[in-house]
PDB file of N, CA and C in Angstrom:
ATOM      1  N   UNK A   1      11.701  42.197  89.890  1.00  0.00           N
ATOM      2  CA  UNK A   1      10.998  42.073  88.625  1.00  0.00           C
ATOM      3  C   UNK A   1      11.774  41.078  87.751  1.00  0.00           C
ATOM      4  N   UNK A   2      11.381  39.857  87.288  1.00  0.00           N
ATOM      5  CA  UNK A   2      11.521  38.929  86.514  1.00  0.00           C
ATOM      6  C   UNK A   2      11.491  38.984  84.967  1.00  0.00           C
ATOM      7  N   UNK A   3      12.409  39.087  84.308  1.00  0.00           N
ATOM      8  CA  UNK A   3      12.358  39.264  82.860  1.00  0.00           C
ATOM      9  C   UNK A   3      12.890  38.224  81.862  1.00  0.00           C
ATOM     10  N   UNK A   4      12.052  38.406  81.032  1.00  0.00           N
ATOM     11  CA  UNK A   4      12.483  37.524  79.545  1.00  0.00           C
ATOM     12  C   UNK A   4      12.848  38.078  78.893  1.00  0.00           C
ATOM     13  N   UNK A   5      13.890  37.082  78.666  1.00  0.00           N
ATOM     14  CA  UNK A   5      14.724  38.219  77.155  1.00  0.00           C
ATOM     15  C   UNK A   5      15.046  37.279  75.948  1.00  0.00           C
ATOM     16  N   UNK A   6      15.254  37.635  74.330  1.00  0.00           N
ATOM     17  CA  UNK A   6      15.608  36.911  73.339  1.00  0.00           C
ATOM     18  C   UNK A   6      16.432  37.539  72.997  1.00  0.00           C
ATOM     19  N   UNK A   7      17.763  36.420  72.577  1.00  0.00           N
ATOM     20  CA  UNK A   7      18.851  37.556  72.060  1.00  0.00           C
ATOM     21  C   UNK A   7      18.743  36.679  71.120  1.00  0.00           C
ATOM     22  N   UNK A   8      19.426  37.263  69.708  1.00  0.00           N
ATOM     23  CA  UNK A   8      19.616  36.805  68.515  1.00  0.00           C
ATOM     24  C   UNK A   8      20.446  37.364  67.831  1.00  0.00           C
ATOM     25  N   UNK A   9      21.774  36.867  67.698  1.00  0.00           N
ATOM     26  CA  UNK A   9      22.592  37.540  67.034  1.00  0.00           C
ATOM     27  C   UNK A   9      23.232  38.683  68.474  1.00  0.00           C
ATOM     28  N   UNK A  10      23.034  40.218  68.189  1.00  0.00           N
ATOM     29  CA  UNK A  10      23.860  40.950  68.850  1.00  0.00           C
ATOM     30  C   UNK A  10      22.563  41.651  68.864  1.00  0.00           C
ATOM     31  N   UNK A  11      21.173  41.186  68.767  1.00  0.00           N
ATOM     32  CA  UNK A  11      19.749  41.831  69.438  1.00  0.00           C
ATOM     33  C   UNK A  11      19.462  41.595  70.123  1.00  0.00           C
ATOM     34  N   UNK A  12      18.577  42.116  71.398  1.00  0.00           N
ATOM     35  CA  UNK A  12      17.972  41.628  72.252  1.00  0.00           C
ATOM     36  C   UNK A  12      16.631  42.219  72.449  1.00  0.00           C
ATOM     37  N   UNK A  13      15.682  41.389  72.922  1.00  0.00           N
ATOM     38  CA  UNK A  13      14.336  42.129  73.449  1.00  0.00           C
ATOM     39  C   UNK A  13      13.562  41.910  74.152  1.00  0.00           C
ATOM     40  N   UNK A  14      13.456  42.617  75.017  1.00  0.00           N
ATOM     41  CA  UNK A  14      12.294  41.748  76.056  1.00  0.00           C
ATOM     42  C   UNK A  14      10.957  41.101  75.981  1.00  0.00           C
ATOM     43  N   UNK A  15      10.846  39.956  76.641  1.00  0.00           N
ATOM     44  CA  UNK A  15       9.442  39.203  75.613  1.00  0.00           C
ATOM     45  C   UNK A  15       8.351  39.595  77.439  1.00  0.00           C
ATOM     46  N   UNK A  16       8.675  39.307  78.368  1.00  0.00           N
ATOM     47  CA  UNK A  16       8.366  40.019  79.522  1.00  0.00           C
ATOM     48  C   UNK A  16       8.996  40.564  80.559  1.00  0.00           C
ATOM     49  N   UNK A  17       8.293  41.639  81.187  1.00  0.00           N
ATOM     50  CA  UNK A  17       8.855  41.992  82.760  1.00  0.00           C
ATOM     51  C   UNK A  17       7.258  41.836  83.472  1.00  0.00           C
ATOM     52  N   UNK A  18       7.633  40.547  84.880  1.00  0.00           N
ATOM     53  CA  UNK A  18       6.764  40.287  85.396  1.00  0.00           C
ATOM     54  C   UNK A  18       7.248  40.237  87.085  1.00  0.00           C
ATOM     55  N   UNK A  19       6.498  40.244  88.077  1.00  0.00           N
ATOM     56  CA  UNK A  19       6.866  39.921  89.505  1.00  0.00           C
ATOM     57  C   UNK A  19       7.243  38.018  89.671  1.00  0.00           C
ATOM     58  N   UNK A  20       6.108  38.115  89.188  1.00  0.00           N
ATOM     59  CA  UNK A  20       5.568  36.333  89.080  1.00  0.00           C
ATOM     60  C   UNK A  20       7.069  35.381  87.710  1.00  0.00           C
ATOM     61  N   UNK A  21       8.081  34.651  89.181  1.00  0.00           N
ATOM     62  CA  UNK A  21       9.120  33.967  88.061  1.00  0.00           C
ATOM     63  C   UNK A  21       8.434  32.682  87.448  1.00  0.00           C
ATOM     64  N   UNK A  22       7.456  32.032  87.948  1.00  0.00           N
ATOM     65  CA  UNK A  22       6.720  30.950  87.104  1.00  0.00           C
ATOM     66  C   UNK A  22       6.105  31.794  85.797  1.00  0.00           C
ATOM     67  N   UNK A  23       5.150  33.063  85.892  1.00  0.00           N
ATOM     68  CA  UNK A  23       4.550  33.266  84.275  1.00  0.00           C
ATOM     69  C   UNK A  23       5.547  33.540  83.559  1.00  0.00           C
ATOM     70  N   UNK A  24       6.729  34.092  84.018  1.00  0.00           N
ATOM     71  CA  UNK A  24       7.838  34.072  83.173  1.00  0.00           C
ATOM     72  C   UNK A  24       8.539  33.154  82.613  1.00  0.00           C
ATOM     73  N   UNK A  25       8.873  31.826  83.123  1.00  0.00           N
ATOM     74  CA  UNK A  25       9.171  30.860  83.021  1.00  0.00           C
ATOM     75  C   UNK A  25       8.315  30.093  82.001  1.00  0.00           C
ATOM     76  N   UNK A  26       6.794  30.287  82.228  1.00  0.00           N
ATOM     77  CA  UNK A  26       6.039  29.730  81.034  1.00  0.00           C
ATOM     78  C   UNK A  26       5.977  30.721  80.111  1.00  0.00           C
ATOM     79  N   UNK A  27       6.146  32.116  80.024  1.00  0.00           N
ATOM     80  CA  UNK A  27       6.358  32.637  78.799  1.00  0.00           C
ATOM     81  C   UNK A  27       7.503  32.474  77.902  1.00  0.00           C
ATOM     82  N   UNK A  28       8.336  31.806  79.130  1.00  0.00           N
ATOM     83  CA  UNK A  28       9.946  31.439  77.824  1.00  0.00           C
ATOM     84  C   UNK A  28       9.334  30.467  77.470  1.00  0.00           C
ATOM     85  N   UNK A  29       9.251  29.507  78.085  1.00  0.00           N
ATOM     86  CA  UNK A  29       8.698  28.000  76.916  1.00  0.00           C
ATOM     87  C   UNK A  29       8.019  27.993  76.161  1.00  0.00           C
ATOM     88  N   UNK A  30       6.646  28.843  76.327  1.00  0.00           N
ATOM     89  CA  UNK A  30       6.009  29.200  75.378  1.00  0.00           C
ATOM     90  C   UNK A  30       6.729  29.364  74.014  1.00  0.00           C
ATOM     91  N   UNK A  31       7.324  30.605  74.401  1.00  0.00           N
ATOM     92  CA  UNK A  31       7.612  31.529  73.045  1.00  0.00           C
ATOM     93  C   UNK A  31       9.256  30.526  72.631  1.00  0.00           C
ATOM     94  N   UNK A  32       9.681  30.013  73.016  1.00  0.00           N
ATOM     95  CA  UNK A  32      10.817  28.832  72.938  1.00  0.00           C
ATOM     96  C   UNK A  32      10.311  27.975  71.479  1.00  0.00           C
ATOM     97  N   UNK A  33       8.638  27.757  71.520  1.00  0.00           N
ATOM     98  CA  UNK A  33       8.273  26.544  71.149  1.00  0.00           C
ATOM     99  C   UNK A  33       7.973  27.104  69.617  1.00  0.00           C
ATOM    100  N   UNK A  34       6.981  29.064  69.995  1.00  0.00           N
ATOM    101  CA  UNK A  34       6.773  29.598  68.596  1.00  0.00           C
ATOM    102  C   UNK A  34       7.863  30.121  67.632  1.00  0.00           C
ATOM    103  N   UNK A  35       9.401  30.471  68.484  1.00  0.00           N
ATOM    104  CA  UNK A  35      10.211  30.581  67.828  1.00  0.00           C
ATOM    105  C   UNK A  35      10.856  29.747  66.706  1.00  0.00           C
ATOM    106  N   UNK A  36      10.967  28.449  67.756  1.00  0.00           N
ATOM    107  CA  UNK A  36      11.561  27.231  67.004  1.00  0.00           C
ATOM    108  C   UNK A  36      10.515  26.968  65.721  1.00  0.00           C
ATOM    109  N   UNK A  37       9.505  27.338  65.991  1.00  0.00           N
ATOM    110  CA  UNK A  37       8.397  26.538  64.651  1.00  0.00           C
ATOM    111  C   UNK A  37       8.782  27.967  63.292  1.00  0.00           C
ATOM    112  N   UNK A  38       9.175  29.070  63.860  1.00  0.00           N
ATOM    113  CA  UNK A  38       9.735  30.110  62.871  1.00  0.00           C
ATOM    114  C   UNK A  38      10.855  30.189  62.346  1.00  0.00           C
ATOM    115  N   UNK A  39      11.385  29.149  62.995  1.00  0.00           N
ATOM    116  CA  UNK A  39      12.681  28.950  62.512  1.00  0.00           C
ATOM    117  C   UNK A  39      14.061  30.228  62.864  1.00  0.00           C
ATOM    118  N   UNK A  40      13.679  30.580  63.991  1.00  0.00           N
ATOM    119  CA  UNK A  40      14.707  31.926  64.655  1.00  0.00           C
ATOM    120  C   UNK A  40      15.532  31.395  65.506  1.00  0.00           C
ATOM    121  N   UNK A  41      16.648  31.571  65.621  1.00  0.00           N
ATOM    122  CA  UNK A  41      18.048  30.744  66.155  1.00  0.00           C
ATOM    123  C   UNK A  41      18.298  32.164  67.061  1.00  0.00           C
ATOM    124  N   UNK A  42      18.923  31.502  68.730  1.00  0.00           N
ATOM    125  CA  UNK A  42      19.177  32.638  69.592  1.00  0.00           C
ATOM    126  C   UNK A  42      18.501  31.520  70.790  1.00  0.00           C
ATOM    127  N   UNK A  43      18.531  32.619  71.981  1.00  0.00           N
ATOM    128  CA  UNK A  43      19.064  32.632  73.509  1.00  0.00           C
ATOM    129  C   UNK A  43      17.621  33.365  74.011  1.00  0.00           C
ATOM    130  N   UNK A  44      16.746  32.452  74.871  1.00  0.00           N
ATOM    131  CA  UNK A  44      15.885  33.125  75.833  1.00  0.00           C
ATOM    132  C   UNK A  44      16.908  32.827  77.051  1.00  0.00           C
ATOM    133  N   UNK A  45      16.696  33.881  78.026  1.00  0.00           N
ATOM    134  CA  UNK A  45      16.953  34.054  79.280  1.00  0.00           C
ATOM    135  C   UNK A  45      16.060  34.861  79.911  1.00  0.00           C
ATOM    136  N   UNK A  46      16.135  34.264  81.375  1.00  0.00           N
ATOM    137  CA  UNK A  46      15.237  34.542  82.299  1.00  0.00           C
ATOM    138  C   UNK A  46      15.958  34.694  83.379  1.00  0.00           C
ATOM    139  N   UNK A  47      15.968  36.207  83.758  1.00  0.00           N
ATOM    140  CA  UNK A  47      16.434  36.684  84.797  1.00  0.00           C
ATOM    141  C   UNK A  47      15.998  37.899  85.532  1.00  0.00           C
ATOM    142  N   UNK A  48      16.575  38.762  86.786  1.00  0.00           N
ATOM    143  CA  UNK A  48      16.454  39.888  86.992  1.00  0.00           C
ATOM    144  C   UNK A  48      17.288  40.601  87.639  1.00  0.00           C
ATOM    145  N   UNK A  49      17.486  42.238  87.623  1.00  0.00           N
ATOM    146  CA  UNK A  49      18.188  42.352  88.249  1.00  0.00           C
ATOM    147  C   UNK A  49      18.297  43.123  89.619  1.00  0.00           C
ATOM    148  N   UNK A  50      19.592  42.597  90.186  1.00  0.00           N
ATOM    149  CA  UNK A  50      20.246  42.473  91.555  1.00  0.00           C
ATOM    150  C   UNK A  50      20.860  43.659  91.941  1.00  0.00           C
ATOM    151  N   UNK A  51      21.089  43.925  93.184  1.00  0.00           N
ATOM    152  CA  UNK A  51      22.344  45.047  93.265  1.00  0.00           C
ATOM    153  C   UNK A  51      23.473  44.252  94.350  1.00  0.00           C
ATOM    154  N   UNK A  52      24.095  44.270  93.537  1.00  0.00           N
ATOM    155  CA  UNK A  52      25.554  43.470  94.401  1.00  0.00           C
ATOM    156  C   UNK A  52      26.795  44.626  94.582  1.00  0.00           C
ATOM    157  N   UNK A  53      27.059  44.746  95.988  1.00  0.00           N
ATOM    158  CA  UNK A  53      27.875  45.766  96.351  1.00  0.00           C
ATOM    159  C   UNK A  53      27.981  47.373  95.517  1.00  0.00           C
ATOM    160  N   UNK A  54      26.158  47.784  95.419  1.00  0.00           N
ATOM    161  CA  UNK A  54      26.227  48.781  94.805  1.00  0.00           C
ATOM    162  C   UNK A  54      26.402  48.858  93.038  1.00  0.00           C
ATOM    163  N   UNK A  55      26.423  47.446  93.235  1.00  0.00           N
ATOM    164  CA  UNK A  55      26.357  47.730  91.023  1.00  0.00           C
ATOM    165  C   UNK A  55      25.335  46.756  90.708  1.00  0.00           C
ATOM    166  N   UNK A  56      24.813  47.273  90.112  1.00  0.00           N
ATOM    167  CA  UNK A  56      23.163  46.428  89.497  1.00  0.00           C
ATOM    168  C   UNK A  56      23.963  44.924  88.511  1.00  0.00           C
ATOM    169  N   UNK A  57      23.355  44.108  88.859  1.00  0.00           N
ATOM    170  CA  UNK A  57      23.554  43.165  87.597  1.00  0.00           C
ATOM    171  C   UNK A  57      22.596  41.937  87.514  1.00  0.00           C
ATOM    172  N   UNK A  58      22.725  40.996  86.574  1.00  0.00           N
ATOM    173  CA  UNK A  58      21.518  40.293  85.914  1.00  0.00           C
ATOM    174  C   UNK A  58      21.963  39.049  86.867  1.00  0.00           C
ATOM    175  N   UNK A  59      20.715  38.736  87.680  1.00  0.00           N
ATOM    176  CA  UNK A  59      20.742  37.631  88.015  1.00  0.00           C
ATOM    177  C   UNK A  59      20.454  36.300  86.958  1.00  0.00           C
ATOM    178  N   UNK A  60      20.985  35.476  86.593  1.00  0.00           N
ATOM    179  CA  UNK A  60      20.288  34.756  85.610  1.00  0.00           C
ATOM    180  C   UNK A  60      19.664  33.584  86.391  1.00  0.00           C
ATOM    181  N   UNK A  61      18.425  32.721  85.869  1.00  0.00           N
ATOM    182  CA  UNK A  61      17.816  31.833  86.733  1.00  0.00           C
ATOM    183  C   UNK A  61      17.736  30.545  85.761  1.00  0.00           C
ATOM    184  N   UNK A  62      17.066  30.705  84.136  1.00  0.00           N
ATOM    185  CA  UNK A  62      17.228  29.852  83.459  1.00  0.00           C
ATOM    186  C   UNK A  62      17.677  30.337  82.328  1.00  0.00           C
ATOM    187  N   UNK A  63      17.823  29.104  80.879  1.00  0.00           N
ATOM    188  CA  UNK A  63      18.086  29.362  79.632  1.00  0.00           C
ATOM    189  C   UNK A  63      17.559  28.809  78.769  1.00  0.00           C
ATOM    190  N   UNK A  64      16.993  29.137  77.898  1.00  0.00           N
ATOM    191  CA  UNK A  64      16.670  28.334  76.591  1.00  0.00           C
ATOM    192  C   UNK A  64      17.353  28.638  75.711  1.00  0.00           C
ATOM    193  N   UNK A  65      17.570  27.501  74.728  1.00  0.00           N
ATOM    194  CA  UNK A  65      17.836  27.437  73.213  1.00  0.00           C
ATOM    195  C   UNK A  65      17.243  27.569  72.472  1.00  0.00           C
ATOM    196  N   UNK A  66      17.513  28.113  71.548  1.00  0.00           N
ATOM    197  CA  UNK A  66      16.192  28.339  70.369  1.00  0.00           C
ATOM    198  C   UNK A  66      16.617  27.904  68.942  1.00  0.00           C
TER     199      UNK A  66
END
């Protein structure tokens, strides 16, 4: 499962959880483009997560700036 996330500051929130890493990928740019026009400063990432030797962790795939 493929997720978007916005962090801002020491918040975070998920903008999606999808199978599909392309609609995710266009939902960061998307929302990349409505952020910036709101003027909100912070971190999309697009990732999911993994289990590596028994401990879950965030694969990351891309990043935006915001």
């Amino acid at each position: 499962m493929f997720k978007v996330e916005f962090t801002q500051d020491n918040k975070s929130e998920i903008l999606i959880e999808t199978e599909d890493r392309k609609k995710a990928a266009d939902v960061a740019i998307s929302k990349q483009a409505e952020f910036k026009a709101e003027q909100k400063k912070g971190i999309i990432s697009l990732y999911e997560i993994s289990t590596e030797a028994g401990k879950p962790m965030r694969k990351c795939y891309d990043f935006w700036e915001v």
